[in-house]
N, C-alpha and C. Protein backbone atom coordinates (compact mmCIF):
# COMPACT_ATOMS: atom_id res chain seq x y z
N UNK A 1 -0.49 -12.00 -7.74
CA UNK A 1 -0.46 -11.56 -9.12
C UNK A 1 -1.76 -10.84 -9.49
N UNK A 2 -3.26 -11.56 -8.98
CA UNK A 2 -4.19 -10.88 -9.15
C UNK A 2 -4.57 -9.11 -8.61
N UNK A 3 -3.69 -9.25 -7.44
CA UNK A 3 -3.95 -7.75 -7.27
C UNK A 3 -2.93 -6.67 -7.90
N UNK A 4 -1.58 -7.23 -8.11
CA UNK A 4 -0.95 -6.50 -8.94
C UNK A 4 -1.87 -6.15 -10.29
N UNK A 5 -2.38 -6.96 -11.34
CA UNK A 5 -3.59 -6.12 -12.38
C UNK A 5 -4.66 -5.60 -12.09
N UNK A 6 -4.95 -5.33 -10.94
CA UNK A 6 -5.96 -4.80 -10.27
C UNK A 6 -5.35 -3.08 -9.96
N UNK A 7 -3.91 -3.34 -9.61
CA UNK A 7 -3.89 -2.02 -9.14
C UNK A 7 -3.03 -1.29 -10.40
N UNK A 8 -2.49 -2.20 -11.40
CA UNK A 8 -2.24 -1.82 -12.20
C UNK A 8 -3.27 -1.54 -13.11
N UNK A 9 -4.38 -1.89 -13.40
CA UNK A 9 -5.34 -1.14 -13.70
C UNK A 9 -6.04 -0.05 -13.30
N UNK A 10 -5.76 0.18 -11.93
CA UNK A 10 -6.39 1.35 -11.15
C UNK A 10 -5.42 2.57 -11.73
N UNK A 11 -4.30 1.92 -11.69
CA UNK A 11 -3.07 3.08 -12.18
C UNK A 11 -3.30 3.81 -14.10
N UNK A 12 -3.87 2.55 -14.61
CA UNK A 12 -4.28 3.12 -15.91
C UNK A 12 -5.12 4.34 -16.02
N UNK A 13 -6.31 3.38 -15.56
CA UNK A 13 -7.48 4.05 -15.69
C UNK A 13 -7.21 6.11 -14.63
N UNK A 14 -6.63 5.94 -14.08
CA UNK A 14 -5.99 7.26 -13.12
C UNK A 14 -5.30 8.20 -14.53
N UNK A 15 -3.78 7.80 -15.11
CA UNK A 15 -3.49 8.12 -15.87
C UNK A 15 -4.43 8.50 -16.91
N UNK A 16 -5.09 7.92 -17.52
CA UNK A 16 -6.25 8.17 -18.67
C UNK A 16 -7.04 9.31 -18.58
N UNK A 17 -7.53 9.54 -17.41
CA UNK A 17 -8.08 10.67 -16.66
C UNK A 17 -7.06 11.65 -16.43
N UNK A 18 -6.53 11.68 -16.05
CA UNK A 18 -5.39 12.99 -15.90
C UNK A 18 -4.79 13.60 -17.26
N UNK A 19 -4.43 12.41 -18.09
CA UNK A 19 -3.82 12.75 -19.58
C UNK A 19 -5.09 13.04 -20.68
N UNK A 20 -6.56 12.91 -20.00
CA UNK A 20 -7.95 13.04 -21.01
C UNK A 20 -8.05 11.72 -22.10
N UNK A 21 -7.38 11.07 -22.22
CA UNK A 21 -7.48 9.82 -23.08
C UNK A 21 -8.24 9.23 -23.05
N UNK A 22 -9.32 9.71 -21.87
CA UNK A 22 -10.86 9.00 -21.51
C UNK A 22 -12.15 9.97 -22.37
N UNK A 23 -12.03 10.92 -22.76
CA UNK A 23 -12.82 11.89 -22.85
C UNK A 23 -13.66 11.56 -24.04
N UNK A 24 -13.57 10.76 -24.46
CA UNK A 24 -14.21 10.39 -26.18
C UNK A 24 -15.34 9.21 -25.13
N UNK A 25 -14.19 8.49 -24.78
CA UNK A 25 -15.76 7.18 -23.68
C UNK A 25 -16.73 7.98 -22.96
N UNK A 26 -16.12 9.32 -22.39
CA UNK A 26 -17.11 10.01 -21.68
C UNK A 26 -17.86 10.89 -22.14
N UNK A 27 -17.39 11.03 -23.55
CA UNK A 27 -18.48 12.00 -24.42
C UNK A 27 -19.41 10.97 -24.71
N UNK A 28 -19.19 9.97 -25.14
CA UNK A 28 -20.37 9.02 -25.81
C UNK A 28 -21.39 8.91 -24.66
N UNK A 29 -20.68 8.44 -23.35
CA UNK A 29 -21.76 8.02 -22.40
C UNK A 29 -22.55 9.41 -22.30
N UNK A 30 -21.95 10.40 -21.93
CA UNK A 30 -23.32 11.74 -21.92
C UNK A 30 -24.07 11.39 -22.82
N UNK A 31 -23.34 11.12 -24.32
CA UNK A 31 -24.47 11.51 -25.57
C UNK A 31 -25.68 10.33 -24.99
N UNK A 32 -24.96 9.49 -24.86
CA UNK A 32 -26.08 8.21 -24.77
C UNK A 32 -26.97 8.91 -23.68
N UNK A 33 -26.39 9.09 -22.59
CA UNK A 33 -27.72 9.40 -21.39
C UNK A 33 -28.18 10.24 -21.77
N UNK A 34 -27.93 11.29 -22.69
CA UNK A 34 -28.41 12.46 -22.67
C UNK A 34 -29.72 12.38 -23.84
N UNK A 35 -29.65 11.13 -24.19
CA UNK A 35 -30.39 10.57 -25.43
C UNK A 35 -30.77 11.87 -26.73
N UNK A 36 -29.85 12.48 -27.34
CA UNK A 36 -29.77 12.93 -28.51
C UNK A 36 -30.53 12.71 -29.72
N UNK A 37 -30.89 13.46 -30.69
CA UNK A 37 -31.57 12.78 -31.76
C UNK A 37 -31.26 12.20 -32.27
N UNK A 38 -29.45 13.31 -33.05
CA UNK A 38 -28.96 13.04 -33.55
C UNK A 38 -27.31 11.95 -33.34
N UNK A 39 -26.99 11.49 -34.65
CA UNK A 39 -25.64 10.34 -33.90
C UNK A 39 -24.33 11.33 -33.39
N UNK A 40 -24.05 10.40 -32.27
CA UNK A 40 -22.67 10.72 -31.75
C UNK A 40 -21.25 11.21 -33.07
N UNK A 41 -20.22 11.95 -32.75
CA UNK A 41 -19.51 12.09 -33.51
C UNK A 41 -18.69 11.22 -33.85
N UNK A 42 -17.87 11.01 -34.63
CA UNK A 42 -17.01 9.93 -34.77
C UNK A 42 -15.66 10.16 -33.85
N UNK A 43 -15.03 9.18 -33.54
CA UNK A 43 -13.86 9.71 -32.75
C UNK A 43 -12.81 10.52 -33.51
N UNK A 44 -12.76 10.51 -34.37
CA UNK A 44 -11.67 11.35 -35.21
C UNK A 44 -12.50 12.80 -35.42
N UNK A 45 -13.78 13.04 -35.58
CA UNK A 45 -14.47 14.27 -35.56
C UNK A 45 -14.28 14.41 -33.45
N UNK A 46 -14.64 14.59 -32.73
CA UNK A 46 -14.26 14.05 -31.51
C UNK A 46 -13.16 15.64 -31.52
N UNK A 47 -12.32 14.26 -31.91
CA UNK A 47 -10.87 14.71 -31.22
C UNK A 47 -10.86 16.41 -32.19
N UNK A 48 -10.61 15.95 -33.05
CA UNK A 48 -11.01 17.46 -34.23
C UNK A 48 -11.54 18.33 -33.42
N UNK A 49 -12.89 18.28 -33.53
CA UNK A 49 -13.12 19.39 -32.57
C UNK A 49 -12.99 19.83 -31.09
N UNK A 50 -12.35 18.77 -30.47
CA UNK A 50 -11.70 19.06 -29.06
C UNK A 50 -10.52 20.22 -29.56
N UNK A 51 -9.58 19.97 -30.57
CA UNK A 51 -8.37 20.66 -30.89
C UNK A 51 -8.77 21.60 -31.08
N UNK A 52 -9.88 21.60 -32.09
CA UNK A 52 -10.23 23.16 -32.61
C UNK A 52 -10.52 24.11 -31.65
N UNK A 53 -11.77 23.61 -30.63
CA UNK A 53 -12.13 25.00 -29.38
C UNK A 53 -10.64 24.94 -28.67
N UNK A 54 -9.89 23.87 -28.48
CA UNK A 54 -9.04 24.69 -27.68
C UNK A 54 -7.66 25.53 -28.15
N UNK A 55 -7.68 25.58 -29.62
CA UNK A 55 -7.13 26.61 -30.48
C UNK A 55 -7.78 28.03 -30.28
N UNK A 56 -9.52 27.76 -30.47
CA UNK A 56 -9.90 29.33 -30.61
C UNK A 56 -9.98 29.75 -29.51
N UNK A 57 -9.69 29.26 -28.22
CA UNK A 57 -10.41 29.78 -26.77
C UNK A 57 -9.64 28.94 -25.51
N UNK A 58 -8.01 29.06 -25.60
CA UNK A 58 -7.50 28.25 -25.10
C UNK A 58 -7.17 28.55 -23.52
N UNK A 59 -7.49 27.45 -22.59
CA UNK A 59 -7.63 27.62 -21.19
C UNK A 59 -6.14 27.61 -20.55
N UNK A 60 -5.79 27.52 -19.35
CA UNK A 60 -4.80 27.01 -18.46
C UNK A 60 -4.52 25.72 -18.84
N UNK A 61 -3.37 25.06 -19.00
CA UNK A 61 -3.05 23.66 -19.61
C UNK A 61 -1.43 23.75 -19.42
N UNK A 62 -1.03 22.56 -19.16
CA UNK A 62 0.47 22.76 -18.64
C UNK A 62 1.29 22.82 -19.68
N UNK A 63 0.91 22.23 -20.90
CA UNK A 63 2.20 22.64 -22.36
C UNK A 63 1.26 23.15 -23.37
């Protein structure tokens, strides 16, 4: 049973990454290492402006 949530977690964390659902944890950790002056965005500013650049300047993306 223990390795079944093990690999069912491996399977999350995979998904999360592929679908970007990680990208807000991985913005913070840059901000943090990157030690900023100013505070991190909020996740709802975040996501906002993820939508927005890829409205004005939109890349290859499957839908």
């Amino acid at each position: 049973m223990r390795q079944f949530a093990v690999r069912l977690r491996g399977l999350v964390g995979y998904l999360e990454g592929v679908l970007g659902a990680d990208a807000y944890r991985k913005y913070l950790a840059h901000h943090h290492e990157a030690g900023h002056a100013f505070p991190p965005m909020t996740e709802r500013e975040f996501w906002r402006d993820r939508t927005d650049r890829q409205d004005t300047s939109p890349q290859g993306r499957c839908c």
